[in-house]
C-alpha atoms as a PDB file:
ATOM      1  CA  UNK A   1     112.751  30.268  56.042  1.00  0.00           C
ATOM      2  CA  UNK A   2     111.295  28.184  59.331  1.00  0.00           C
ATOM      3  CA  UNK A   3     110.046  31.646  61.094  1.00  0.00           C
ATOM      4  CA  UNK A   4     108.396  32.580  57.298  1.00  0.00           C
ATOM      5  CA  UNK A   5     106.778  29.148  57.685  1.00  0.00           C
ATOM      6  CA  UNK A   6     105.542  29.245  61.110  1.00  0.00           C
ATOM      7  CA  UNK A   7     104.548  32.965  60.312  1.00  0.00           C
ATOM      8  CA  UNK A   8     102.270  31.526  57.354  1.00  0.00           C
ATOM      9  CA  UNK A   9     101.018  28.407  59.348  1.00  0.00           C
ATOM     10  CA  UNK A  10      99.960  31.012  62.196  1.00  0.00           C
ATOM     11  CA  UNK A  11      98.107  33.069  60.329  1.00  0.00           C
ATOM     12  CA  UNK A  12      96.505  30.121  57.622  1.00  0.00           C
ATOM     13  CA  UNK A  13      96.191  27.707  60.547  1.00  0.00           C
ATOM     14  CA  UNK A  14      98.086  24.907  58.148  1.00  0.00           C
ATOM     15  CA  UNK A  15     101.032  22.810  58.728  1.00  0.00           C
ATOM     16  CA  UNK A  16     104.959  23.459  57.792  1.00  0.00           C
ATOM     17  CA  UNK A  17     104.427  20.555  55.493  1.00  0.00           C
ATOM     18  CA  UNK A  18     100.901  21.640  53.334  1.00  0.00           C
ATOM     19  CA  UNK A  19     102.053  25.057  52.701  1.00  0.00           C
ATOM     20  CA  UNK A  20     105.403  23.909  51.179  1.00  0.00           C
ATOM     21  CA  UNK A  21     102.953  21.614  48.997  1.00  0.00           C
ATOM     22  CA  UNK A  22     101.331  24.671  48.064  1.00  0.00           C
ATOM     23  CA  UNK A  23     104.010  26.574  47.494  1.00  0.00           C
ATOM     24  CA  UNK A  24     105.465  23.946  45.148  1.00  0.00           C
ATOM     25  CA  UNK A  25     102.392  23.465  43.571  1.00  0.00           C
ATOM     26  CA  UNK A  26     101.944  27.547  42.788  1.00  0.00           C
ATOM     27  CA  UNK A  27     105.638  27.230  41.403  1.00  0.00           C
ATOM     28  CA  UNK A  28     104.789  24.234  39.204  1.00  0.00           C
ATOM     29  CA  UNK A  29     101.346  25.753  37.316  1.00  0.00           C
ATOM     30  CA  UNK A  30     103.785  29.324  37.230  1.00  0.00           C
ATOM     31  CA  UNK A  31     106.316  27.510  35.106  1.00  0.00           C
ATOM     32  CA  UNK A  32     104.121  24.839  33.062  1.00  0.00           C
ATOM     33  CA  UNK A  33     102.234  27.812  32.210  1.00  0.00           C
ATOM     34  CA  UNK A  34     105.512  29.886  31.120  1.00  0.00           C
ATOM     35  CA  UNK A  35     106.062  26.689  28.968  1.00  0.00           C
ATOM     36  CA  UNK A  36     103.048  26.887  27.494  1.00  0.00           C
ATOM     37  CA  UNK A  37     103.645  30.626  26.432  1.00  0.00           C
ATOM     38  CA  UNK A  38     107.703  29.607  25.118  1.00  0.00           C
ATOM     39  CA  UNK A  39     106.138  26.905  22.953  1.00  0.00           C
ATOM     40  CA  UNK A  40     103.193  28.772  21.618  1.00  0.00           C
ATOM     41  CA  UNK A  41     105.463  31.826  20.833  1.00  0.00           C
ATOM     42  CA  UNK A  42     107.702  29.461  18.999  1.00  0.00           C
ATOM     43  CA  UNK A  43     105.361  28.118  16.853  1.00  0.00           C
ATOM     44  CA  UNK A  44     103.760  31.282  15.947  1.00  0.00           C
ATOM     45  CA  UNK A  45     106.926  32.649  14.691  1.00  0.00           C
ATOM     46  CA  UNK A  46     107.647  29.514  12.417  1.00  0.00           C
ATOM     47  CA  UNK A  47     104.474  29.154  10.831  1.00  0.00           C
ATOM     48  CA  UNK A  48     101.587  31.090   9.532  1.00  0.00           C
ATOM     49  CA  UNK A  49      99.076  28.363   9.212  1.00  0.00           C
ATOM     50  CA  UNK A  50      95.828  28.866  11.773  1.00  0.00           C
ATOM     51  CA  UNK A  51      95.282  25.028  11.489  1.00  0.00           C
ATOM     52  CA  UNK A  52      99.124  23.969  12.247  1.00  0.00           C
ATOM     53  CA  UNK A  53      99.056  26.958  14.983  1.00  0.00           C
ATOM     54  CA  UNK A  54      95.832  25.753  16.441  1.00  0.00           C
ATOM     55  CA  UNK A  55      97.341  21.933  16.364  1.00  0.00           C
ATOM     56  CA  UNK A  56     100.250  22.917  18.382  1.00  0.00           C
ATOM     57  CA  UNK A  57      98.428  25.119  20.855  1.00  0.00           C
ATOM     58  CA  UNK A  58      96.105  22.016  21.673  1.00  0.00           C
ATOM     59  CA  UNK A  59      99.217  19.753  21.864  1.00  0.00           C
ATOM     60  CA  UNK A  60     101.243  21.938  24.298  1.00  0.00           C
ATOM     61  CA  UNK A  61      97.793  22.531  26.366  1.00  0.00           C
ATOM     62  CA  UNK A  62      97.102  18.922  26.794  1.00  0.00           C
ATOM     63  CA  UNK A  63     100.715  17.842  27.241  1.00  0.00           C
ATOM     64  CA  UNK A  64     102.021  20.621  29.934  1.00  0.00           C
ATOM     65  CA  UNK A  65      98.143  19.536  31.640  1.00  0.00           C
ATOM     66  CA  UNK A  66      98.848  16.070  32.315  1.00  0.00           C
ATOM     67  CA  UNK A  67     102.680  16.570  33.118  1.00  0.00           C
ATOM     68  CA  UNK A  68     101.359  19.089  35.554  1.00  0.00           C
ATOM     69  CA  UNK A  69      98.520  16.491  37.224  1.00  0.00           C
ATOM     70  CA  UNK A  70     101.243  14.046  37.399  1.00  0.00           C
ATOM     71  CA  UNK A  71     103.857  16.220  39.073  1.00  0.00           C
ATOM     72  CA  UNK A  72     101.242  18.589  41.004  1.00  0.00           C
ATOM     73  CA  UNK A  73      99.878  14.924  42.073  1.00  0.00           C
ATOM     74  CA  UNK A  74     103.218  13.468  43.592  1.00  0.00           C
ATOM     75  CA  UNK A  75     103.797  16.332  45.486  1.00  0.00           C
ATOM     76  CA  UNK A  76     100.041  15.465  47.265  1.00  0.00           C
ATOM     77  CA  UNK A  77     100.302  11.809  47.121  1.00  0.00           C
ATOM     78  CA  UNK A  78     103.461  12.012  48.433  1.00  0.00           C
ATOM     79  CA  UNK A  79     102.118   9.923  51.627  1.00  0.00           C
ATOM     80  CA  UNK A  80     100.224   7.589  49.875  1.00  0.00           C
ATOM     81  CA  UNK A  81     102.558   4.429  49.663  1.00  0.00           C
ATOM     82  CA  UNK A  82     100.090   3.170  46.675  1.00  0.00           C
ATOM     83  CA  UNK A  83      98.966   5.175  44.061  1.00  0.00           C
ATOM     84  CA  UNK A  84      96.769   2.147  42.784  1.00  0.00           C
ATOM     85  CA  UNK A  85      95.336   1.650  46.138  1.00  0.00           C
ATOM     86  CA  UNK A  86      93.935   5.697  46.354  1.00  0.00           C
ATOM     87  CA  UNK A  87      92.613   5.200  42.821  1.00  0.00           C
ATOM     88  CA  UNK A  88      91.141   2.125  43.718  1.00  0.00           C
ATOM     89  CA  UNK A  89      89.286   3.876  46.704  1.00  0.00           C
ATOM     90  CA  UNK A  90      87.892   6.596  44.407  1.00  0.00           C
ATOM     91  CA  UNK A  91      87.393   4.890  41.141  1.00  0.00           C
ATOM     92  CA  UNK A  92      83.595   3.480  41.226  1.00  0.00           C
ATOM     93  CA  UNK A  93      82.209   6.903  43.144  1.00  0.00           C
ATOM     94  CA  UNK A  94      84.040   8.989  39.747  1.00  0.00           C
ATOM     95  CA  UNK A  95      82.716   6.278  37.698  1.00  0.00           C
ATOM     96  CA  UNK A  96      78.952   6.989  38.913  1.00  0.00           C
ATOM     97  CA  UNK A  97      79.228  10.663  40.191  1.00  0.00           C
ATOM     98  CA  UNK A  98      81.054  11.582  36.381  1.00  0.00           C
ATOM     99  CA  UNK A  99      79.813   9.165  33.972  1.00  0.00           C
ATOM    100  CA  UNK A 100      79.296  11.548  31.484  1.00  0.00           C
ATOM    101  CA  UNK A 101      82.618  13.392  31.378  1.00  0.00           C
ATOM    102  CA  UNK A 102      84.406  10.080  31.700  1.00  0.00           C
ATOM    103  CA  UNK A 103      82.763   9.233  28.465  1.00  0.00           C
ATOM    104  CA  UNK A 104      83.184  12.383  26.715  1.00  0.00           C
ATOM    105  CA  UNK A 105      87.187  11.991  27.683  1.00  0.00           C
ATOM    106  CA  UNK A 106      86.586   8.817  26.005  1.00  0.00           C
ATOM    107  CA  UNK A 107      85.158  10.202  22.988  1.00  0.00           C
ATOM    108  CA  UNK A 108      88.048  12.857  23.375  1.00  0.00           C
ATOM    109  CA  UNK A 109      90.465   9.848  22.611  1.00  0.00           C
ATOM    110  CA  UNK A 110      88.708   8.419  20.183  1.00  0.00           C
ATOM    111  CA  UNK A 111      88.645  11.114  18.129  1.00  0.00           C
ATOM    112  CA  UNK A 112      92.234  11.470  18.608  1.00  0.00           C
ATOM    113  CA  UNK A 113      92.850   7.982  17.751  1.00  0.00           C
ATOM    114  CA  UNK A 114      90.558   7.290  14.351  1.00  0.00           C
ATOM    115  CA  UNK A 115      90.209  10.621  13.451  1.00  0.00           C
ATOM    116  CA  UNK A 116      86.891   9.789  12.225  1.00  0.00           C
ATOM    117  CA  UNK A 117      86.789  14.530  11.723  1.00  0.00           C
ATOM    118  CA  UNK A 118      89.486  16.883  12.070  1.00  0.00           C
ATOM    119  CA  UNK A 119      89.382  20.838  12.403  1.00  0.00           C
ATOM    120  CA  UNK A 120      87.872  21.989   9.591  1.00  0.00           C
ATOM    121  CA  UNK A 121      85.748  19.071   8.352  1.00  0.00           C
ATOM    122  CA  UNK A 122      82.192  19.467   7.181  1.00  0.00           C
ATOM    123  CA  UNK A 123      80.348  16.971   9.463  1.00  0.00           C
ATOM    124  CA  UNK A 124      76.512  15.945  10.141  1.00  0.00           C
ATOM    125  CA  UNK A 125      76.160  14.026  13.454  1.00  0.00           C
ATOM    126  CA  UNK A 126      72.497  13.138  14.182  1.00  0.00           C
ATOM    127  CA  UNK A 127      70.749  15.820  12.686  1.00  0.00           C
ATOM    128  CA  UNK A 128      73.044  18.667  13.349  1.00  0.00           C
ATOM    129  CA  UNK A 129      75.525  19.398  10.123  1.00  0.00           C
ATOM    130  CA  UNK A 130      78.424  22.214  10.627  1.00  0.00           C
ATOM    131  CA  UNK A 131      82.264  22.358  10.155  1.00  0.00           C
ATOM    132  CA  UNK A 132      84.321  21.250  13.186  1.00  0.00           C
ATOM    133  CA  UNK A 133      86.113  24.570  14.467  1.00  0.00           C
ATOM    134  CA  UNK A 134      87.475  23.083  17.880  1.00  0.00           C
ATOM    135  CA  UNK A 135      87.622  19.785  19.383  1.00  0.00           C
ATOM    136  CA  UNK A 136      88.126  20.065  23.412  1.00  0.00           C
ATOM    137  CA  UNK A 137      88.063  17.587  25.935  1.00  0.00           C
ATOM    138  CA  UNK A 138      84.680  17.384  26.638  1.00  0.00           C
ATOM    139  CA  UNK A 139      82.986  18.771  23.724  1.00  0.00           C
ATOM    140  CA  UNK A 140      83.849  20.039  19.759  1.00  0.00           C
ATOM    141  CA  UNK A 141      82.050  22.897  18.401  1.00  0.00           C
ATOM    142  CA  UNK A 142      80.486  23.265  15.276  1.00  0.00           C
ATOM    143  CA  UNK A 143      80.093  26.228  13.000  1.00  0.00           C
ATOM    144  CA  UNK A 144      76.088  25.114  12.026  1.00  0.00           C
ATOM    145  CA  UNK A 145      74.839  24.639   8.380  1.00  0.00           C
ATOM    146  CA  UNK A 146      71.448  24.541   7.478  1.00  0.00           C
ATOM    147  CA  UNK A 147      70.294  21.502   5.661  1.00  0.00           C
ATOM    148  CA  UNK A 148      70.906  20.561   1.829  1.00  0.00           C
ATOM    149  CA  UNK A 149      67.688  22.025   0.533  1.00  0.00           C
ATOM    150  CA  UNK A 150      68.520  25.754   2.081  1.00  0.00           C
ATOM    151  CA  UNK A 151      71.570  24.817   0.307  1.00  0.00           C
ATOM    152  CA  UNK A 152      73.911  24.605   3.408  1.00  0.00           C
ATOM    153  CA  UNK A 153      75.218  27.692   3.533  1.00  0.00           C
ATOM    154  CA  UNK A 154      75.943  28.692   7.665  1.00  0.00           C
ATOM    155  CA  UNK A 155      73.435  30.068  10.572  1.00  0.00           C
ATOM    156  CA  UNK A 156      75.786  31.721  12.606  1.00  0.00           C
ATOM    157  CA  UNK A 157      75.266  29.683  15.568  1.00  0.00           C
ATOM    158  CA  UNK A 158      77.919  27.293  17.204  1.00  0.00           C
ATOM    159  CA  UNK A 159      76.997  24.026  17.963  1.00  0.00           C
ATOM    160  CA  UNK A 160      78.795  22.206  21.290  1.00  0.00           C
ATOM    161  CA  UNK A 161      77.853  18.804  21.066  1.00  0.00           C
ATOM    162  CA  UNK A 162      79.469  16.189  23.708  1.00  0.00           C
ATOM    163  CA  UNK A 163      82.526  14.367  22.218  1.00  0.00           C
ATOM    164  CA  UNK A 164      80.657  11.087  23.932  1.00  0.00           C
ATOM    165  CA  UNK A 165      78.009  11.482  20.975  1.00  0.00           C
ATOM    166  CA  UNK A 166      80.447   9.689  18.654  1.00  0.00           C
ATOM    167  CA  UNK A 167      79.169   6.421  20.164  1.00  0.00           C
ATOM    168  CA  UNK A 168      75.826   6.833  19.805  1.00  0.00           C
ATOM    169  CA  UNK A 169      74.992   8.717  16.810  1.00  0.00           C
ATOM    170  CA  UNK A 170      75.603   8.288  13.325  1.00  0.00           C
ATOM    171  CA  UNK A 171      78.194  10.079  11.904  1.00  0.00           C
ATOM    172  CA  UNK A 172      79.272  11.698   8.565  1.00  0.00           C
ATOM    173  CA  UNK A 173      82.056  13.190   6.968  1.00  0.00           C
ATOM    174  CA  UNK A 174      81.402  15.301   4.349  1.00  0.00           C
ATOM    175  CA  UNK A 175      84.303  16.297   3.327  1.00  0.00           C
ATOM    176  CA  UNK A 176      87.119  13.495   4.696  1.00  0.00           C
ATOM    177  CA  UNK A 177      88.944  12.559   1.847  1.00  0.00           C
ATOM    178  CA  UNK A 178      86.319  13.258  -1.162  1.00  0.00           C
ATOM    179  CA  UNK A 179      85.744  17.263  -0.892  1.00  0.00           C
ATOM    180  CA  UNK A 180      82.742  16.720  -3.283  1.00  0.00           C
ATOM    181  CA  UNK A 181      79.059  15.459  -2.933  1.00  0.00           C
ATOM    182  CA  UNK A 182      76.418  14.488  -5.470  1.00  0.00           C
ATOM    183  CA  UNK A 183      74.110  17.782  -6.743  1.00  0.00           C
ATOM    184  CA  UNK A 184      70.113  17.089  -7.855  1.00  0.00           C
ATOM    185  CA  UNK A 185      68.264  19.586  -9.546  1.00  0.00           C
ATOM    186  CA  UNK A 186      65.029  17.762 -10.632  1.00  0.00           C
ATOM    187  CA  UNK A 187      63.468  20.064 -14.065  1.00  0.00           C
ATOM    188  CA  UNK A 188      59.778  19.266 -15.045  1.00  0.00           C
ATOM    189  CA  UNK A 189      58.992  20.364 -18.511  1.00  0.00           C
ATOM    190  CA  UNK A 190      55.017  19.646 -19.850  1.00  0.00           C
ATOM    191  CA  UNK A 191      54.239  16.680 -21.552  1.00  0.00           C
ATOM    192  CA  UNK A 192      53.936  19.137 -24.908  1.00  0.00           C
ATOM    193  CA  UNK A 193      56.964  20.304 -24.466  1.00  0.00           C
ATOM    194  CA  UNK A 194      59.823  18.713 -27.027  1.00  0.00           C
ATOM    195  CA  UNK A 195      61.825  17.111 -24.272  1.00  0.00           C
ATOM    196  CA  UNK A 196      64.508  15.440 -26.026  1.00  0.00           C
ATOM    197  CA  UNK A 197      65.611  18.737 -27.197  1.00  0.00           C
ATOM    198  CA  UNK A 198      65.333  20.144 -23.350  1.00  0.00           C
ATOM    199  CA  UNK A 199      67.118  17.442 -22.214  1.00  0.00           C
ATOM    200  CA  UNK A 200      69.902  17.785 -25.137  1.00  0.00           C
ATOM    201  CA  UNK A 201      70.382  20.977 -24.151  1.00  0.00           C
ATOM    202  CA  UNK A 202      70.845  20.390 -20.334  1.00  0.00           C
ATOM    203  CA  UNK A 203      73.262  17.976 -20.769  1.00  0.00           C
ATOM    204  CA  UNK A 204      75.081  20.803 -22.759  1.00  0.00           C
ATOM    205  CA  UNK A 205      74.966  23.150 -20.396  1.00  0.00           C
ATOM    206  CA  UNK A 206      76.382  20.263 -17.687  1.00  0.00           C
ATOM    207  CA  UNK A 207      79.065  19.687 -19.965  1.00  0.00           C
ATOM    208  CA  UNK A 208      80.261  23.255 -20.482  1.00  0.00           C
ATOM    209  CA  UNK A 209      79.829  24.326 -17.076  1.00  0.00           C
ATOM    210  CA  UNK A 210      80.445  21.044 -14.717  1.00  0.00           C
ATOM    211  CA  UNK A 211      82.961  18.761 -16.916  1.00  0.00           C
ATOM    212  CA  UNK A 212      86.097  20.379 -15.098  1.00  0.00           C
ATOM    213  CA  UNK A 213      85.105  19.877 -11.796  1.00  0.00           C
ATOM    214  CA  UNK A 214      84.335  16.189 -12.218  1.00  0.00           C
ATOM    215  CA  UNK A 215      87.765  15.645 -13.616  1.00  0.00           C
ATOM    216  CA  UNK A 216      89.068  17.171 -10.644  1.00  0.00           C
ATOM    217  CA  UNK A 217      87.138  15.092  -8.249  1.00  0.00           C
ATOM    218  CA  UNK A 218      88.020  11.873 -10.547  1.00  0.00           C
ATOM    219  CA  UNK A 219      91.351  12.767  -9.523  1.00  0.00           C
ATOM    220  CA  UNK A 220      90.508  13.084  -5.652  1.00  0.00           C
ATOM    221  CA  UNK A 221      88.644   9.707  -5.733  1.00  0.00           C
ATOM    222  CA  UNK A 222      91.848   7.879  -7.179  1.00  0.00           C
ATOM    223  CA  UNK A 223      93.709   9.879  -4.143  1.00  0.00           C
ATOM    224  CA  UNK A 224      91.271   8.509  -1.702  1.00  0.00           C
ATOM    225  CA  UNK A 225      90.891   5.068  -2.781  1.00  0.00           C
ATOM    226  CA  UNK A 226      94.537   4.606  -1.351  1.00  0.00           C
ATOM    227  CA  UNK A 227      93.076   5.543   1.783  1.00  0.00           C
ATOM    228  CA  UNK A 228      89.551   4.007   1.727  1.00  0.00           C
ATOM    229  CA  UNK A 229      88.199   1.346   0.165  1.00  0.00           C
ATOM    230  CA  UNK A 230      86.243   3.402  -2.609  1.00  0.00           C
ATOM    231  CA  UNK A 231      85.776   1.695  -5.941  1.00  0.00           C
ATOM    232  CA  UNK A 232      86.256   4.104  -9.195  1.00  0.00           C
ATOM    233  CA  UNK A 233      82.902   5.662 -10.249  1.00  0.00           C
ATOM    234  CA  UNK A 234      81.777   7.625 -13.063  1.00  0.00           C
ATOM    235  CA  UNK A 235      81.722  11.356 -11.853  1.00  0.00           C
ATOM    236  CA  UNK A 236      80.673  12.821 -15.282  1.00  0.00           C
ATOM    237  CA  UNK A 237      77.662  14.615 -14.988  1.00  0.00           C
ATOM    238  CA  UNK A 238      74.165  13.153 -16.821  1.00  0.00           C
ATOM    239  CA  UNK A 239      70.386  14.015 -17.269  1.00  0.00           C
ATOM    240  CA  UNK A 240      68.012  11.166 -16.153  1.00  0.00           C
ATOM    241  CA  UNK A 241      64.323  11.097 -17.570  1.00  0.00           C
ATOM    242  CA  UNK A 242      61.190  10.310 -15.430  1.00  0.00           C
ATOM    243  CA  UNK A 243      57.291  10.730 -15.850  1.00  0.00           C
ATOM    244  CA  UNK A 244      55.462  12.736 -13.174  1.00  0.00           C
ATOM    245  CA  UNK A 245      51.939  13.825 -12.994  1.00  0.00           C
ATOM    246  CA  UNK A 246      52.823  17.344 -13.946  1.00  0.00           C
ATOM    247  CA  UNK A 247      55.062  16.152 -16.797  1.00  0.00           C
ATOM    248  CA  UNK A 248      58.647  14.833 -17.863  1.00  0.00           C
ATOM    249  CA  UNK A 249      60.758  15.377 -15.433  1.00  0.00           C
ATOM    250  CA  UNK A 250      64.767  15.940 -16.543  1.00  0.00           C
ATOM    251  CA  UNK A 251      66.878  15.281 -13.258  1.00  0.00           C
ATOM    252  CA  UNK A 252      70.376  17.058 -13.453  1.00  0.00           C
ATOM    253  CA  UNK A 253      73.168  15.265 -11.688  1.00  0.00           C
ATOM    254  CA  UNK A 254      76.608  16.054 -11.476  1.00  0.00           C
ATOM    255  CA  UNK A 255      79.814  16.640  -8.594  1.00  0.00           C
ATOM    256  CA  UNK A 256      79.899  19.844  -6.919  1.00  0.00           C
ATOM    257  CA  UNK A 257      82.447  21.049  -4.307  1.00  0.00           C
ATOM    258  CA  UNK A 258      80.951  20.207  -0.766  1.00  0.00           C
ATOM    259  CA  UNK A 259      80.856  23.804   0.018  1.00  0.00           C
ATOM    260  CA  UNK A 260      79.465  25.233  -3.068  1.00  0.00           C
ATOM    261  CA  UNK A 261      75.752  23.409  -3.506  1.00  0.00           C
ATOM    262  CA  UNK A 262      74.538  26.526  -3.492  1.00  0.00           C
ATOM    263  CA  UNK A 263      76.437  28.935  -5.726  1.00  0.00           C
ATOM    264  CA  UNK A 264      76.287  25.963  -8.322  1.00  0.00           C
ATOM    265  CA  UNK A 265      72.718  25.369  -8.071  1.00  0.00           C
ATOM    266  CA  UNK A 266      72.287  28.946  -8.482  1.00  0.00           C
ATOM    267  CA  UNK A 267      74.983  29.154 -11.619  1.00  0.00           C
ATOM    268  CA  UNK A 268      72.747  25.641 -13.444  1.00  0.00           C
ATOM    269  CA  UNK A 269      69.133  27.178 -12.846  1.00  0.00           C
ATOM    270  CA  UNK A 270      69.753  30.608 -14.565  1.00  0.00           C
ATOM    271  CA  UNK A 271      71.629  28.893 -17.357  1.00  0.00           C
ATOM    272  CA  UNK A 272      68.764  26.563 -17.713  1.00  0.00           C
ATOM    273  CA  UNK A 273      66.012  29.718 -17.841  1.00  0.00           C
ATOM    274  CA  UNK A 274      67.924  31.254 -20.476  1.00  0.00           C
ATOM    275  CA  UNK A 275      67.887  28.461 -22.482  1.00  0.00           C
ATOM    276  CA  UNK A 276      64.673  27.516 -22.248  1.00  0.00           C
ATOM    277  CA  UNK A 277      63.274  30.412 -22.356  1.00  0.00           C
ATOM    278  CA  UNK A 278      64.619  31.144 -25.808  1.00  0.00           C
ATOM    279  CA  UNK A 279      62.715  27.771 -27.039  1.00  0.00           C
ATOM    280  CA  UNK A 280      59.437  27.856 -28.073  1.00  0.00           C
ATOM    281  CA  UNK A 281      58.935  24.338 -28.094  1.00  0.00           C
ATOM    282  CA  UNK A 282      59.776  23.757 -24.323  1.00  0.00           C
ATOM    283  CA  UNK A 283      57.741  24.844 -21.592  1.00  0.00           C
ATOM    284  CA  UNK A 284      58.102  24.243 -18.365  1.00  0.00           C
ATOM    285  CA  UNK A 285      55.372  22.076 -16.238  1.00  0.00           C
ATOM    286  CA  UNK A 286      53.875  23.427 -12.914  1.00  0.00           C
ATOM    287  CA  UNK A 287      51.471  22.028 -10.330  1.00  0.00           C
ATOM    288  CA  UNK A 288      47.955  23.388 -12.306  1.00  0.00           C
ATOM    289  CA  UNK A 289      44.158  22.307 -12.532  1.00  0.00           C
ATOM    290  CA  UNK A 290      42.934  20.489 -16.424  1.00  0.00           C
ATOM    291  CA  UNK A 291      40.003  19.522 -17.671  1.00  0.00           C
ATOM    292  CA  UNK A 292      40.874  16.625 -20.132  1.00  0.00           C
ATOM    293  CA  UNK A 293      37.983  16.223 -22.840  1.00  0.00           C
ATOM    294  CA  UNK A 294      38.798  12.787 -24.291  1.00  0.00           C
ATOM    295  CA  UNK A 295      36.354  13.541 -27.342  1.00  0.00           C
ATOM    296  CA  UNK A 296      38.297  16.420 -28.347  1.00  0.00           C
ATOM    297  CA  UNK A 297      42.026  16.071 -27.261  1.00  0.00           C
ATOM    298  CA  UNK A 298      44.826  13.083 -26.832  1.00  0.00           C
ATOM    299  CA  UNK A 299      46.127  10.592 -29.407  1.00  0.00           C
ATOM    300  CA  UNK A 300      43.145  10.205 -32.593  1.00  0.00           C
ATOM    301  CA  UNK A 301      43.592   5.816 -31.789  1.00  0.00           C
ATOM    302  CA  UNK A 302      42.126   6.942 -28.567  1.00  0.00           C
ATOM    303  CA  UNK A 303      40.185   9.946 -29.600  1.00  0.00           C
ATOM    304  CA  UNK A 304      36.268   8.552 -27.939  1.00  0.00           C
ATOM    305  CA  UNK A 305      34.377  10.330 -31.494  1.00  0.00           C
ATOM    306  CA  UNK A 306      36.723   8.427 -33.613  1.00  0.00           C
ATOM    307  CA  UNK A 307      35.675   5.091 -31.768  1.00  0.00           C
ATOM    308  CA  UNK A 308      32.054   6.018 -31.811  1.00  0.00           C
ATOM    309  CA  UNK A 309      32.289   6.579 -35.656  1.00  0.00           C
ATOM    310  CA  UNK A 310      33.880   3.492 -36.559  1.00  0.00           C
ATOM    311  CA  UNK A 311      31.175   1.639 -35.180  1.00  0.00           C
END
């Protein structure tokens, strides 16, 4: 074994002493990594969840990489009688040379610690919005979104956006605890139109095709309020009423599934154009040019010829 040694250190030009470091070092990432494989195969064959498998992969990654640092780095530091003292030497050239992967481990840790998203949370953080579909040490990835008026429905692209970015941008869970989100859909009928029976009928057609899914997310607000410190609120859907220039306007609100703005918006509007269109007394308003002739048209109190002839 000496002669094999002195063979090696002739031809690498090391010492006896650094290639048995190396040598234990090789053997170390050879079996941590063997771990790794024993541990992943292990959970694969107990469960068929992707989230639980991806959970455990992460866990045995992290774990078997820090045992490995620690070992690896006692082998090293082996002639270092302090291993405070060698950090100490090296601590403020990391801190400046890697500020921003120090804070990004940081970030790392926090979201580890709060848990402010997990895999598979719909998230917006500054103005990008996506599910979470990996959370790394330096970065998590999101599967984009576009925004709320294209009805959110994915780009295609993934997203890696620093995990230090939890400090300094405002963040939002979509979907932590409450998997539902408030749906407008603002309907402007003309001011000729009959819109009491318009809006009569679109709070029918909220209450035959929306009055299930706020029970169910009734149910997941009671759930969450033992988590969070959400106050009951009414979840039933309603129809508010507001003048605009073009008309009345009927504003549809109601709880949709976070994920499905788009397929209910969709399932609401054609509902609503059959309806309406089989009304002849509703009409729907529209941005248009009038000419307004107050002698001839509007209320007969206010009617300009009327006036005139009184006098």
């Amino acid at each position: 074994m000496e002669r094999a040694f002195e063979w090696l250190g002739q031809i690498t030009g090391l010492g006896s002493s650094t290639i048995v470091k190396l040598l234990v070092t090789v053997a170390l990432v050879i079996v941590l990594g063997l771990l790794r494989r024993i541990w992943i195969s292990i959970t694969n064959r107990r469960t068929d969840d992707p989230q639980v498998r991806y959970r455990w992969r992460k866990t045995a990654t992290y774990t078997l990489t820090i045992a490995g640092i620690i070992v690896v780095g006692r082998v090293w530091l082996e002639g270092i009688q302090s291993l405070v003292t060698y950090l100490g030497l090296v601590s403020a050239g990391i801190a400046i040379a890697l500020r921003d992967p120090i804070v990004n481990w940081f970030g790392w840790m926090f979201i580890g610690w709060r848990r402010p998203f997990t895999i598979g949370d719909r998230i917006q953080i500054g103005p990008l919005s996506g599910d979470v579909i990996d959370i790394g040490v330096s970065t998590f990835s999101l599967l984009e979104v576009g925004a709320p008026s294209l009805g959110e429905q994915t780009t295609g692209r993934i997203v890696h956006v620093p995990n230090g970015k939890v400090f300094v941008e405002p963040l939002t869970n979509i979907t932590q605890g409450f998997n539902y989100v408030w749906n407008e859909i603002p309907i402007t009928v003309t001011f000729e139109s009959d819109w009491r029976k318009a809006k009569t009928i679109l709070e029918g057609i909220l209450a035959k095709s929306i009055e299930s899914v706020s029970d169910e997310a009734a149910r997941y607000i009671r759930e969450a309020s033992r988590k969070f410190l959400i106050r009951s609120a009414n979840v039933h859907p309603v129809v508010y009423t507001r003048i605009v220039p073009d008309g009345v306007e009927l504003a549809l609100r109601y709880v949709c599934e976070a994920r499905s703005r788009r397929k209910s918006t969709e399932a609401v509007s054609e509902a609503v154009l059959e309806a309406f269109g089989a009304e002849p007394t509703i009409d729907f308003a529209y941005k248009t040019s009038r000419i307004f002739r107050q002698s001839e048209e509007g209320k007969e109190a206010l009617n300009t010829s009327s006036l005139a002839s009184k006098k």
